[in-house]
Protein backbone atom coordinates (compact mmCIF):
# COMPACT_ATOMS: atom_id res chain seq x y z
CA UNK A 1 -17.50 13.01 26.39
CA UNK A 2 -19.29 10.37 24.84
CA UNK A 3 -22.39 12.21 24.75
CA UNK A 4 -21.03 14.60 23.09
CA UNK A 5 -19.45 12.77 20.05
CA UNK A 6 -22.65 11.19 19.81
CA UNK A 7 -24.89 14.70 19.68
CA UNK A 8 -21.82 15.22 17.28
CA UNK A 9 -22.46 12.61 14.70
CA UNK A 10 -26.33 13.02 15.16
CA UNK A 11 -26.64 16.40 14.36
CA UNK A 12 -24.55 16.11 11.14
CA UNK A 13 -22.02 19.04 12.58
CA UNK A 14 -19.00 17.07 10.97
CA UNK A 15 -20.44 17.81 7.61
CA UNK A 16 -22.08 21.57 8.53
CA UNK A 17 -18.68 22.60 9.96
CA UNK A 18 -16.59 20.79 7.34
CA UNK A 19 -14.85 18.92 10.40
CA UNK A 20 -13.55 15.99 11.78
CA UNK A 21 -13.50 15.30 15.68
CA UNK A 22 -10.46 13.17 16.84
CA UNK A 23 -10.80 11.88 20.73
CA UNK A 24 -9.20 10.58 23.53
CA UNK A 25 -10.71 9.79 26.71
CA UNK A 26 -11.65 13.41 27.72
CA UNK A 27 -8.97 15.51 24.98
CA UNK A 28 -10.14 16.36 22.14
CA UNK A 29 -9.69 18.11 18.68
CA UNK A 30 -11.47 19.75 15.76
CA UNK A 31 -10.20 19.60 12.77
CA UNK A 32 -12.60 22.24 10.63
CA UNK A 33 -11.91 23.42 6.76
CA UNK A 34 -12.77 27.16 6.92
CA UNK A 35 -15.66 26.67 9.64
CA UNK A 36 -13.78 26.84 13.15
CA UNK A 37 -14.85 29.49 15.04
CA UNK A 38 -18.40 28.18 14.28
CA UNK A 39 -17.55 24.49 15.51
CA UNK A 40 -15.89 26.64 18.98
CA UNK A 41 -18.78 28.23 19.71
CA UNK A 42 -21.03 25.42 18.48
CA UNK A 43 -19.03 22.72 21.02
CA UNK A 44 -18.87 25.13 23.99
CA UNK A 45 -22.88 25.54 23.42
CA UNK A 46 -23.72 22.17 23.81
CA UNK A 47 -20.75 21.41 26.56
CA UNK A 48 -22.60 23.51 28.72
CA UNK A 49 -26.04 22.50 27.76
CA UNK A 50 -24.11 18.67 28.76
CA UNK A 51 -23.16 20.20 31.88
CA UNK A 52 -19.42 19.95 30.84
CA UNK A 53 -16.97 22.23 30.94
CA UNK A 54 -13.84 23.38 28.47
CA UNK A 55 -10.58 24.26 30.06
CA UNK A 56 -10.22 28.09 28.43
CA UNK A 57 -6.63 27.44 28.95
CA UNK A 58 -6.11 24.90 26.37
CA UNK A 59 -8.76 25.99 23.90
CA UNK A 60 -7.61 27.85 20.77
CA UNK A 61 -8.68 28.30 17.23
CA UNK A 62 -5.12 27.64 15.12
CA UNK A 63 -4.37 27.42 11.32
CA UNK A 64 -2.17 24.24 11.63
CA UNK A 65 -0.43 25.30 8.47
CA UNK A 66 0.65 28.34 9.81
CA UNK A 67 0.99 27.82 13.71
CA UNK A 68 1.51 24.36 15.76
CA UNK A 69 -1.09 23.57 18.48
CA UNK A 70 0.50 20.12 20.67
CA UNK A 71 -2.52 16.80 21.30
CA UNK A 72 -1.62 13.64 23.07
CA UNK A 73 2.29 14.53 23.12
CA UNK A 74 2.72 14.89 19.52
CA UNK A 75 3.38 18.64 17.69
CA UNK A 76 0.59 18.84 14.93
CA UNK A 77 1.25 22.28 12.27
CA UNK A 78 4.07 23.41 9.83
CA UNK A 79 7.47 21.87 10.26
CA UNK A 80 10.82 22.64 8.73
CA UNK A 81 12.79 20.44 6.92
CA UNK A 82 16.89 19.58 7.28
CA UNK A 83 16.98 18.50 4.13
CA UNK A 84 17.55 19.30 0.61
CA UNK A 85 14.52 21.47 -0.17
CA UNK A 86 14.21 23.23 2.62
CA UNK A 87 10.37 23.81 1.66
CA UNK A 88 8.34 23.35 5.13
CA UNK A 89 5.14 21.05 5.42
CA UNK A 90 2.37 20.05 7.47
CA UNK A 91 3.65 17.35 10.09
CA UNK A 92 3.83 15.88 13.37
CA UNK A 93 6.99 15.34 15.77
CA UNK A 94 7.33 14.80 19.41
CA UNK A 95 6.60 17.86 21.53
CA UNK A 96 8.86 19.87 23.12
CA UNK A 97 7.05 19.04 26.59
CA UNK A 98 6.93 15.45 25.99
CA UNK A 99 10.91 15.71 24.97
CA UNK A 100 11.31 17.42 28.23
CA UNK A 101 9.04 14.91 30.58
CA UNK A 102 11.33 12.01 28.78
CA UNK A 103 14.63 13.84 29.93
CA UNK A 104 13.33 14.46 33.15
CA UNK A 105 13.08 10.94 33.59
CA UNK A 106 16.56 10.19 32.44
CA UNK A 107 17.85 12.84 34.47
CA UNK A 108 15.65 10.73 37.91
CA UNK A 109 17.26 7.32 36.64
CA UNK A 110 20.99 8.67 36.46
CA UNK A 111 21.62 10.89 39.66
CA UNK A 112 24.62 10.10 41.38
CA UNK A 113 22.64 8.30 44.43
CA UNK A 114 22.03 5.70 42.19
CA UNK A 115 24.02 2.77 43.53
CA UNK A 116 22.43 -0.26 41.24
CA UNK A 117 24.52 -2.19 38.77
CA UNK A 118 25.27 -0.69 35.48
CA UNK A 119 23.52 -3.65 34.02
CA UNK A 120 20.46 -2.92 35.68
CA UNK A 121 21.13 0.96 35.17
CA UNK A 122 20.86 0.48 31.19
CA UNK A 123 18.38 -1.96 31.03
CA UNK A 124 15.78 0.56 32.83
CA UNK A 125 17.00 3.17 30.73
CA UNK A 126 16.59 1.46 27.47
CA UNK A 127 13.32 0.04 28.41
CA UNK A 128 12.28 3.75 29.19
CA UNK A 129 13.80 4.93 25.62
CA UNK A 130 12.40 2.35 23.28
CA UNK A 131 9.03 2.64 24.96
CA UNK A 132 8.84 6.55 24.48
CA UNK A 133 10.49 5.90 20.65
CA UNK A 134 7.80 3.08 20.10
CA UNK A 135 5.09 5.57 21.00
CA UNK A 136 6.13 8.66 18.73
CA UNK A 137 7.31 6.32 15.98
CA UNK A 138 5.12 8.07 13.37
CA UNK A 139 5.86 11.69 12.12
CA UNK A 140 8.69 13.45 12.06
CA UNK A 141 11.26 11.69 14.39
CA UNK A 142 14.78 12.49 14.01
CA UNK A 143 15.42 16.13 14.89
CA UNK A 144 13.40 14.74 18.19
CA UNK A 145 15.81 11.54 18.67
CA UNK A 146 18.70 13.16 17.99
CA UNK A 147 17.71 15.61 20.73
CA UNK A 148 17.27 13.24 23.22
CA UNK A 149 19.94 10.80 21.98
CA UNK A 150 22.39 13.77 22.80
CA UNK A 151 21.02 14.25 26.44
CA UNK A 152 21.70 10.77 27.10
CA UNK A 153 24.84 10.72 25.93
CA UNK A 154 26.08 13.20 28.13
CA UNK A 155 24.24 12.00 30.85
CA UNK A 156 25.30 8.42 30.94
CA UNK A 157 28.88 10.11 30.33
CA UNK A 158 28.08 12.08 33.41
CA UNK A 159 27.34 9.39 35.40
CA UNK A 160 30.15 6.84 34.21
CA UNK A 161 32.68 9.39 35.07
CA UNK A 162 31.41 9.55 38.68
CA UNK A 163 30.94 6.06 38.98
CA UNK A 164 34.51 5.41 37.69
CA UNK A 165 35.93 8.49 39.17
CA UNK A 166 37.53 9.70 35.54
CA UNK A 167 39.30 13.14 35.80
CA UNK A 168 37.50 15.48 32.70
CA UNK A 169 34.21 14.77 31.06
CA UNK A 170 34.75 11.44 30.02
CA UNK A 171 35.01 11.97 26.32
CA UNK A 172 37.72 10.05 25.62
CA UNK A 173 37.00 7.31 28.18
CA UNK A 174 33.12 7.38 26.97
CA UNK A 175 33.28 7.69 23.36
CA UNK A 176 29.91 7.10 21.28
CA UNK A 177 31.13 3.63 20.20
CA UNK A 178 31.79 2.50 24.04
CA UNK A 179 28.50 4.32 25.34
CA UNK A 180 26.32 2.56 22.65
CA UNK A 181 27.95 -0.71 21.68
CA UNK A 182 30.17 -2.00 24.79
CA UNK A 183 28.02 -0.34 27.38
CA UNK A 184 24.70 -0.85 25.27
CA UNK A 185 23.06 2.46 25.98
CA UNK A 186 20.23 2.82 22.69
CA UNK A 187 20.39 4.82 20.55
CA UNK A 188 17.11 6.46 19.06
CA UNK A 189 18.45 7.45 15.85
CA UNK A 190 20.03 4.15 14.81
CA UNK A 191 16.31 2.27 15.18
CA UNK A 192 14.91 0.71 12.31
């Protein structure tokens, strides 16, 4: 990969294809002004030249102010607002498969096997919540957090009410106040 940011910056393509190259380790993406399909075929010229290869799979040409294309977890493209304008705009939130890998997790952590004490219980959770919120703390955030901040809910409901064998769904047992204050679930939302 390094080789070929460098025949990258060499070759002056950045300012030929109007076009910025953002990395990590071995992802990549162009971001070109008008000149994309020229930067495609330029990069998969000189990845095979490199003796590289491009997964077909996850290459695309997208207009991110039209369509969203996902890089490093994060949803890059045209989002739309719940607010007062309702006029969309080019933004980044927390993809829907990175929302899903994060509830996934949850959903490992609370099965009913899980015999630990609460207090250890929440502290893993929370641990696992603040790190994921710490990572997509930039961009658009709260239609994401209050996503996820609603599947924990009900799953830490869930698994009170077995724990404590509570007839129902726990609602009125397992209110929001009890869940997040005296039980001291976190909640993503109400971060600073």
């Amino acid at each position: 990969m390094n080789r070929f940011l460098k025949h990258w910056r060499l070759t002056g393509c950045g300012e030929a294809f109007r076009a910025h190259v953002v990395s990590y380790a071995d992802d990549f993406v162009i971001l070109s002004r008008g000149c994309a399909a020229e930067a495609l075929a330029w990069t998969k010229a000189v990845m095979t030249k490199l003796g590289l290869t491009i997964n077909e799979a996850k290459t695309s040409l997208k207009d991110a102010r039209q369509e969203r294309f996902d890089f490093l977890g994060y949803s890059f493209g045209p989002h739309y607002p719940y607010r007062w304008n309702g006029q969309w705009y080019v933004g980044a939130s927390p993809s829907k498969k990175s929302m899903q890998r994060l509830k996934a997790r949850v959903r490992e952590l609370l099965v009913p096997g899980n015999n630990e004490p609460w207090q250890v219980v929440r502290d893993t959770l929370n641990r696992t919540l603040r790190g994921w919120s710490n990572y997509f703390c930039h961009g658009t955030r709260r239609p994401g957090f209050r996503s996820i901040d609603f599947y924990v809910r009900e799953r830490v409901r869930a698994f009170l009410v077995r724990r404590h064998k509570v007839a129902g769904r726990g609602n009125n047992r397992f209110p929001f106040e009890v869940l997040h204050w005296e039980r001291g679930v976190l909640c993503l939302e109400r971060l600073p």
